[in-house]
N, C-alpha and C. Protein backbone atom coordinates (compact mmCIF):
# COMPACT_ATOMS: atom_id res chain seq x y z
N UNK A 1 -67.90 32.84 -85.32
CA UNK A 1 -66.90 33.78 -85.82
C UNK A 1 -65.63 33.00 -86.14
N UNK A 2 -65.25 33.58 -87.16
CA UNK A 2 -63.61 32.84 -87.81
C UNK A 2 -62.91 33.04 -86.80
N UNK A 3 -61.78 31.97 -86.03
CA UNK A 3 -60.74 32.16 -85.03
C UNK A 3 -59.84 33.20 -85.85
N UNK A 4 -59.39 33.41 -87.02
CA UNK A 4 -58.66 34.40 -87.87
C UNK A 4 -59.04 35.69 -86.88
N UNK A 5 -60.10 36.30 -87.41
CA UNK A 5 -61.18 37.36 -87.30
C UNK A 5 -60.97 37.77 -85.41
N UNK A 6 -61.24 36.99 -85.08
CA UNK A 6 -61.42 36.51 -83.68
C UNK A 6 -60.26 37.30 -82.75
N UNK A 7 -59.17 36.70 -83.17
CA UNK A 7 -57.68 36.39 -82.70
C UNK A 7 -56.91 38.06 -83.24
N UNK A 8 -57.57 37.96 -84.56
CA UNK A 8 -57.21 39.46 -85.08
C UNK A 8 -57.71 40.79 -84.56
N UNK A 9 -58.79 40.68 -83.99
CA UNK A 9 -59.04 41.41 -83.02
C UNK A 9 -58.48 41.83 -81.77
N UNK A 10 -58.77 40.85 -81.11
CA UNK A 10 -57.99 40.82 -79.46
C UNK A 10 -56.62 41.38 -79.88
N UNK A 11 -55.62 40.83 -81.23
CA UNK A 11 -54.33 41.35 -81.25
C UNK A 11 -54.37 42.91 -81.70
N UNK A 12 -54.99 43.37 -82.64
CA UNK A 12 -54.83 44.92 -83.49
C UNK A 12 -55.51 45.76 -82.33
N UNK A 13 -56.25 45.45 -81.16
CA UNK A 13 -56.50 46.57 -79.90
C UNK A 13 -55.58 45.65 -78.93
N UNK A 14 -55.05 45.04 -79.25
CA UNK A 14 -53.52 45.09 -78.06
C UNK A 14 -52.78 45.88 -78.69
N UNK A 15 -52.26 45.53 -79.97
CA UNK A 15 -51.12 46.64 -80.82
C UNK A 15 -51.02 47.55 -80.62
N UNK A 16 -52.82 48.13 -80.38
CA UNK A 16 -52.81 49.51 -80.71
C UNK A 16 -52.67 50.73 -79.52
N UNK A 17 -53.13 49.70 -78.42
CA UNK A 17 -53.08 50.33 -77.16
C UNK A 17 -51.87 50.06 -76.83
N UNK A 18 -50.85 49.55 -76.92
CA UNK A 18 -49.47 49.30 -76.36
C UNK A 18 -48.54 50.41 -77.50
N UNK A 19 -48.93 50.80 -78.98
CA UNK A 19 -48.58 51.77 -79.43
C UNK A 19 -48.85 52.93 -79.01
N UNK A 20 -49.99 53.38 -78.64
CA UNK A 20 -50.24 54.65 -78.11
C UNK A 20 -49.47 54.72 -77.17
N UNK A 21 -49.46 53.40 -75.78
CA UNK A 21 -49.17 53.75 -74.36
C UNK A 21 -47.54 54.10 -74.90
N UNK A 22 -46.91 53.43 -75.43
CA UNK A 22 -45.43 53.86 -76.32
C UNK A 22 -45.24 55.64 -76.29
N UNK A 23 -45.93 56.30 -77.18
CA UNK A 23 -45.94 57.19 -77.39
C UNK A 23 -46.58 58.08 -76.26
N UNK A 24 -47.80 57.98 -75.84
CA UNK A 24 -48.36 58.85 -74.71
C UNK A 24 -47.54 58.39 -73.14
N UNK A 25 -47.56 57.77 -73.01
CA UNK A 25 -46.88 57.30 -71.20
C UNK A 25 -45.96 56.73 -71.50
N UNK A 26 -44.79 57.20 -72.18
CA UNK A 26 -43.61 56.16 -72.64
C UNK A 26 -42.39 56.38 -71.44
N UNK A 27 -42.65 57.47 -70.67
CA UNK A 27 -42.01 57.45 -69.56
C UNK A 27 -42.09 56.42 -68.42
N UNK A 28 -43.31 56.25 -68.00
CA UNK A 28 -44.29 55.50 -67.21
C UNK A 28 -43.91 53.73 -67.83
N UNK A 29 -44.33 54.00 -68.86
CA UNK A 29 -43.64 52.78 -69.16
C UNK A 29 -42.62 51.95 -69.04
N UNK A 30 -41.85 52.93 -69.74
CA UNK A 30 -40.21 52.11 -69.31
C UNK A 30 -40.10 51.94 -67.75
N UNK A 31 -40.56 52.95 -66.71
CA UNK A 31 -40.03 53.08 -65.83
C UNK A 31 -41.10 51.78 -65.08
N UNK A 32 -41.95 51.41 -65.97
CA UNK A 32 -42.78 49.95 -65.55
C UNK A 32 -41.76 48.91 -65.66
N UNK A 33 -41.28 48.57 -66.85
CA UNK A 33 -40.58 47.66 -67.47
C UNK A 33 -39.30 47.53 -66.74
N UNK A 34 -38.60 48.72 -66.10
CA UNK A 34 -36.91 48.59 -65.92
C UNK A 34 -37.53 48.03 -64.26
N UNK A 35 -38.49 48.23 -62.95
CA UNK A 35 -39.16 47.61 -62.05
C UNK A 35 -39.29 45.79 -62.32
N UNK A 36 -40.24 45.72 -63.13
CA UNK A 36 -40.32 44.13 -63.76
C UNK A 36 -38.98 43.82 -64.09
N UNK A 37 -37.84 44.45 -64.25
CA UNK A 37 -37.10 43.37 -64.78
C UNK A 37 -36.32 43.00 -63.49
N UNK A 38 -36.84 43.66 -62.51
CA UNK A 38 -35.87 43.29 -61.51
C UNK A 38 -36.67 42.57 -60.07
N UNK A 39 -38.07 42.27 -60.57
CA UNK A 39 -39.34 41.32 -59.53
C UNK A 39 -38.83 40.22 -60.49
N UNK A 40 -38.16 39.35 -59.92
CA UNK A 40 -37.86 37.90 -60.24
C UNK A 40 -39.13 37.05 -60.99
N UNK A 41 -40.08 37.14 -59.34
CA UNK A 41 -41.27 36.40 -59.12
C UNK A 41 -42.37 36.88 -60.08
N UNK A 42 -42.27 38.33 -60.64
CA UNK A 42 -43.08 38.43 -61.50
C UNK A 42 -42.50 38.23 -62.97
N UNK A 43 -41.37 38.24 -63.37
CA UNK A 43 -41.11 37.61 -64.69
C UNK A 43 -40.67 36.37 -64.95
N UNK A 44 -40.79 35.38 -63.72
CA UNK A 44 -41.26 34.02 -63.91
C UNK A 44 -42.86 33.95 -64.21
N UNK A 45 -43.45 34.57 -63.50
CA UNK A 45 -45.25 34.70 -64.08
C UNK A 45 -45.22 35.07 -65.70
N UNK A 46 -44.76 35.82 -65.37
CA UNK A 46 -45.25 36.69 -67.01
C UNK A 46 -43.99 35.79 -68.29
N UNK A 47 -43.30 35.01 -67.91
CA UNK A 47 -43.03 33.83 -69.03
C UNK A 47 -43.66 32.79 -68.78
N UNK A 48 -44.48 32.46 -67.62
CA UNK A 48 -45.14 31.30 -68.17
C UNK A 48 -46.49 32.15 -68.83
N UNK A 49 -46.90 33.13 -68.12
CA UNK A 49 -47.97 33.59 -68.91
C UNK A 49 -48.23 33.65 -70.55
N UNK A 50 -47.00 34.36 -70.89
CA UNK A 50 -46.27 34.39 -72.13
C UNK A 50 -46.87 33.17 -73.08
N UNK A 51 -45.92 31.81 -72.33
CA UNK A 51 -45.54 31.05 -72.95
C UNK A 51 -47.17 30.17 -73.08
N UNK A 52 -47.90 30.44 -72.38
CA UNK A 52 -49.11 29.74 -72.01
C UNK A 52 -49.72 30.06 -73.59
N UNK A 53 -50.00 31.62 -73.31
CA UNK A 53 -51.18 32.37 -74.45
C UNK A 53 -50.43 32.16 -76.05
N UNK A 54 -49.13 31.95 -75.97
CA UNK A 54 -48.14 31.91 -77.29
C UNK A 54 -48.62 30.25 -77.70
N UNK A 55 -48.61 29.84 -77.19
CA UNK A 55 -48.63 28.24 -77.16
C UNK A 55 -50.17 27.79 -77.59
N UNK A 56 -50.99 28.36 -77.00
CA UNK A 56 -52.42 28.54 -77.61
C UNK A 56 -52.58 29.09 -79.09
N UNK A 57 -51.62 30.37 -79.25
CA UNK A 57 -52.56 30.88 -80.22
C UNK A 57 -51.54 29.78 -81.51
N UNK A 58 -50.05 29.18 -81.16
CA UNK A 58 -49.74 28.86 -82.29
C UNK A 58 -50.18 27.03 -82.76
N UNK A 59 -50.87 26.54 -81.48
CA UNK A 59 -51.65 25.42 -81.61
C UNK A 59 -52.85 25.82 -82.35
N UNK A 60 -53.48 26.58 -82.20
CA UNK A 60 -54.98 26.58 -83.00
C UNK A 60 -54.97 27.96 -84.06
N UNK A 61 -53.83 28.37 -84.10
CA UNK A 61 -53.79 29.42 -85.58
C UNK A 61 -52.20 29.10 -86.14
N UNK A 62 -52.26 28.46 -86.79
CA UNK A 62 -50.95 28.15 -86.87
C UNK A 62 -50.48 28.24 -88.62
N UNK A 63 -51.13 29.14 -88.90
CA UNK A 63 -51.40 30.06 -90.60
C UNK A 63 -50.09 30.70 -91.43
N UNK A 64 -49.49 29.85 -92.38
CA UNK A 64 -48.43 30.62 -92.95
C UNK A 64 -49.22 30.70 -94.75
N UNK A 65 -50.59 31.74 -95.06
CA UNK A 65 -50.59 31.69 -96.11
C UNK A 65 -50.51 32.59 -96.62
N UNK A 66 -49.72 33.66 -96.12
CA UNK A 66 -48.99 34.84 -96.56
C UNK A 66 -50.30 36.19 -97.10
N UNK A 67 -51.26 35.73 -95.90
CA UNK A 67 -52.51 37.04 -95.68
C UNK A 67 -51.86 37.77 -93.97
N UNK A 68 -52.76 38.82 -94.07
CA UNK A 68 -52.53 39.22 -92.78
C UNK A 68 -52.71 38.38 -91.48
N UNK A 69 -53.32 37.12 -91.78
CA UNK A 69 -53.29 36.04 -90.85
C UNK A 69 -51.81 35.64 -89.98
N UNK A 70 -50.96 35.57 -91.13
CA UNK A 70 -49.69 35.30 -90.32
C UNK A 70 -49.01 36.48 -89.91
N UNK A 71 -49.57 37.67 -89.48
CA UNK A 71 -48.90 37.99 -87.98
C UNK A 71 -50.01 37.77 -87.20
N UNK A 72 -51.03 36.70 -86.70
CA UNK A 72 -51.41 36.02 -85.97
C UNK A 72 -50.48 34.92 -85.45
N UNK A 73 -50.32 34.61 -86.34
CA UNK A 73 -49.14 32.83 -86.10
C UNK A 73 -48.10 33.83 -85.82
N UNK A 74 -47.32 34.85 -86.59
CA UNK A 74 -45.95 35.51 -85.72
C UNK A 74 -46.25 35.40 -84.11
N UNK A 75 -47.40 36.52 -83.57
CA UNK A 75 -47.61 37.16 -82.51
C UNK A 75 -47.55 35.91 -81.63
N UNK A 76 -48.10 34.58 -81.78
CA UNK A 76 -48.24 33.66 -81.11
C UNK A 76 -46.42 33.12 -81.05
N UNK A 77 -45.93 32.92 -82.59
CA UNK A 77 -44.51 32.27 -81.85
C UNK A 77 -43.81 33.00 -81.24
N UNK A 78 -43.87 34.59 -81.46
CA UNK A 78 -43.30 35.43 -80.48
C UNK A 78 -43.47 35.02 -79.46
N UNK A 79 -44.66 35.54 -78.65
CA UNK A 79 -45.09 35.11 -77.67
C UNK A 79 -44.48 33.87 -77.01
N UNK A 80 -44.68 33.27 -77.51
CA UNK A 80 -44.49 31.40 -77.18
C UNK A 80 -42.47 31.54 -77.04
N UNK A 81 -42.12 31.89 -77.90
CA UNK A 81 -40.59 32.31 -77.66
C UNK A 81 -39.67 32.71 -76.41
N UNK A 82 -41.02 33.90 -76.30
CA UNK A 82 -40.09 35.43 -75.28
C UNK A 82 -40.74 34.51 -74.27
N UNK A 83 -42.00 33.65 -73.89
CA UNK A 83 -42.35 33.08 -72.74
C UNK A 83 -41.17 32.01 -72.49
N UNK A 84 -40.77 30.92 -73.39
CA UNK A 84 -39.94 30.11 -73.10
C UNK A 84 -38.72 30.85 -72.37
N UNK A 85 -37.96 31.87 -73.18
CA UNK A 85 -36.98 32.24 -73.04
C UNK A 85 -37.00 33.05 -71.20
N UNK A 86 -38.15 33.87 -71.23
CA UNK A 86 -38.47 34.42 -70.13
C UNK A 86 -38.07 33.30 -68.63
N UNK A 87 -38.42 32.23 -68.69
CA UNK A 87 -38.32 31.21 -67.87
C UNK A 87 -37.23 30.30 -67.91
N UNK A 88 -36.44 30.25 -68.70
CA UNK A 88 -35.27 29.07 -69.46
C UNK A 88 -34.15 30.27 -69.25
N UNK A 89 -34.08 31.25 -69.40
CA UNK A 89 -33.33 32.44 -69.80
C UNK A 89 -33.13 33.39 -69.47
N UNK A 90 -33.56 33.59 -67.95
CA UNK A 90 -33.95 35.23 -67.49
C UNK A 90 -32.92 35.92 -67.71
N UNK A 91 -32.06 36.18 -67.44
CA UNK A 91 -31.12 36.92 -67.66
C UNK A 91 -31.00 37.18 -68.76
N UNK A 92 -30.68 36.09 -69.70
CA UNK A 92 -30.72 36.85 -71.13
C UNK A 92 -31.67 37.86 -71.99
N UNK A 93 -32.98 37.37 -71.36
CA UNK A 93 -34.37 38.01 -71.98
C UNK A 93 -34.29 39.68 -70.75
N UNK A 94 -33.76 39.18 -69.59
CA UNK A 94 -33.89 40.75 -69.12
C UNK A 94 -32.72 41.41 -69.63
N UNK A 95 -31.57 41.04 -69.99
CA UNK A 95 -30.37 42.19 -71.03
C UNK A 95 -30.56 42.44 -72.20
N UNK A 96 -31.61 41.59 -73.36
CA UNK A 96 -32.36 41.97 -74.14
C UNK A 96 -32.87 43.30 -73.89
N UNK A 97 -33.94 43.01 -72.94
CA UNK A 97 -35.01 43.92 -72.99
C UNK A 97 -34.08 45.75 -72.04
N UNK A 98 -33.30 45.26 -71.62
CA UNK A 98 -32.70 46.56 -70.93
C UNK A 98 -32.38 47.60 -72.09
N UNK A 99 -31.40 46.22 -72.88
CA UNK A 99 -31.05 46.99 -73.91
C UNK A 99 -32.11 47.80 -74.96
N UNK A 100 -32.66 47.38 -75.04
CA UNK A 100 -34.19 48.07 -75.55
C UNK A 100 -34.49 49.41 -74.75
N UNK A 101 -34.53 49.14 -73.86
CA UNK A 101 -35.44 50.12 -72.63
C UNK A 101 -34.48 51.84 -72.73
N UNK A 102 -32.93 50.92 -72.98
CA UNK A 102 -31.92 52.49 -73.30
C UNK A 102 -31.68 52.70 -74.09
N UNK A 103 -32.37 51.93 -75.38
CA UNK A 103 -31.81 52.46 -76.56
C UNK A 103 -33.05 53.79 -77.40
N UNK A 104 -32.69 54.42 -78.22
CA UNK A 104 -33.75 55.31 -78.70
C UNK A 104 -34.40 54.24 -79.97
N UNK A 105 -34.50 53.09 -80.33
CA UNK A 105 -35.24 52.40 -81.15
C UNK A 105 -36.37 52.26 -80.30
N UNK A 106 -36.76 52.40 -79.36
CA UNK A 106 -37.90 52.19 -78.53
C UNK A 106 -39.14 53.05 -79.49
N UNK A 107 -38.60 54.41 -79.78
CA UNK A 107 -39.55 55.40 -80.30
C UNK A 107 -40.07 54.49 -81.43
N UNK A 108 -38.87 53.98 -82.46
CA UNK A 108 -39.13 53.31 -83.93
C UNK A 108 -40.49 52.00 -83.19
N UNK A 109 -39.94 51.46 -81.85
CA UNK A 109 -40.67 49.98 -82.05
C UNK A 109 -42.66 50.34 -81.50
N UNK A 110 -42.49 51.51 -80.85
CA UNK A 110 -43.61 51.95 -81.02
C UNK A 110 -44.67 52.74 -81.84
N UNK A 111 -43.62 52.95 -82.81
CA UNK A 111 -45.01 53.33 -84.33
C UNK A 111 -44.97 52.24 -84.70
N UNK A 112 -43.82 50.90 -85.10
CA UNK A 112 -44.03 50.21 -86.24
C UNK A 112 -45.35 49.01 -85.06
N UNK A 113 -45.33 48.94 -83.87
CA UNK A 113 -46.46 48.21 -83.12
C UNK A 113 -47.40 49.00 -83.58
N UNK A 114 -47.78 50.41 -83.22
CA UNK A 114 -49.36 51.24 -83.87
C UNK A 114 -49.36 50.67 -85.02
N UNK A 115 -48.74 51.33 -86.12
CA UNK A 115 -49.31 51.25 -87.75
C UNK A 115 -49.43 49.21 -87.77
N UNK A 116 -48.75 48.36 -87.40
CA UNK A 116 -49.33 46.93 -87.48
C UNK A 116 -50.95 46.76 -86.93
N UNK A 117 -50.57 47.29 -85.68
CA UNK A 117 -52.53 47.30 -84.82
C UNK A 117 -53.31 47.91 -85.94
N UNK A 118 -52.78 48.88 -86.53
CA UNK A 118 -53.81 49.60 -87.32
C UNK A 118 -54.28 48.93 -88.40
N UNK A 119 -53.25 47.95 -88.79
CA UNK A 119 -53.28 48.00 -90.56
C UNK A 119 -54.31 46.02 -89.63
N UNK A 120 -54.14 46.11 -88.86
CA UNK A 120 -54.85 44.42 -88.80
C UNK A 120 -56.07 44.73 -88.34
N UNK A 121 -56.14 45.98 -87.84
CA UNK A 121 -57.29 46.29 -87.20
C UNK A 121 -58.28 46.54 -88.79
N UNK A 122 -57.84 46.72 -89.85
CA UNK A 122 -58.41 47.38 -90.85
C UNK A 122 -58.77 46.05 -91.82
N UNK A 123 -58.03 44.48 -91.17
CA UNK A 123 -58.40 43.57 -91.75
C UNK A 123 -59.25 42.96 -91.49
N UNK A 124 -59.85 42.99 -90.20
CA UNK A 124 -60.53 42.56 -89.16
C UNK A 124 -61.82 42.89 -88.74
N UNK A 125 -61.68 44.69 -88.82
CA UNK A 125 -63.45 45.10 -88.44
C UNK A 125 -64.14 45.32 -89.74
């Protein structure tokens, strides 16, 4: 199987389930997220985790030929980013993300995550 194909998968049913959980348990959620930002020990994990899987996908997909491939290579430097920053930066990456958590763009960042899962999911299967 094409790593493209592959990679595009695993990402458009992450998208898509982190869009729904947005919209269906978006209470639950945040009230996940505003917890994590304040377990030290777990958002040192979850930036190296981050930075681990970001770092993978932008070593072996590392695609700017302007197909739906490159939000493969995005998702990975994201990734690879918010992991660095997560660990280099906590504080900054947790007043980022607070600010997120109270703002009402949360609603916007969870359709425009669905309709991406969707539209890669539609490149993919």
């Amino acid at each position: 199987m094409d790593l493209s194909i592959f990679l595009g998968q695993v990402v458009s049913v992450y998208l898509i389930i982190m869009g729904l959980a947005l919209f269906i348990n978006k209470e639950e959620m945040l009230k996940a997220a505003r917890e994590f930002m304040g377990a030290n020990a777990s958002f040192v994990f979850y930036g190296a985790l981050a930075l681990i899987l970001g770092l993978l996908v932008v070593f072996s997909h590392n695609v700017w030929d302007g197909t739906w491939r490159v939000i493969i290579t995005l998702m990975g430097w994201a990734a690879t980013i918010k992991g660095a920053t997560a660990m280099l930066f906590p504080k900054m990456l947790k007043g980022m993300t607070g600010f997120f958590i109270k703002s009402p763009i949360i609603n916007f960042m969870g359709f425009v995550v669905l309709i991406l899962g969707v539209y890669l999911a539609l490149q993919v299967f």
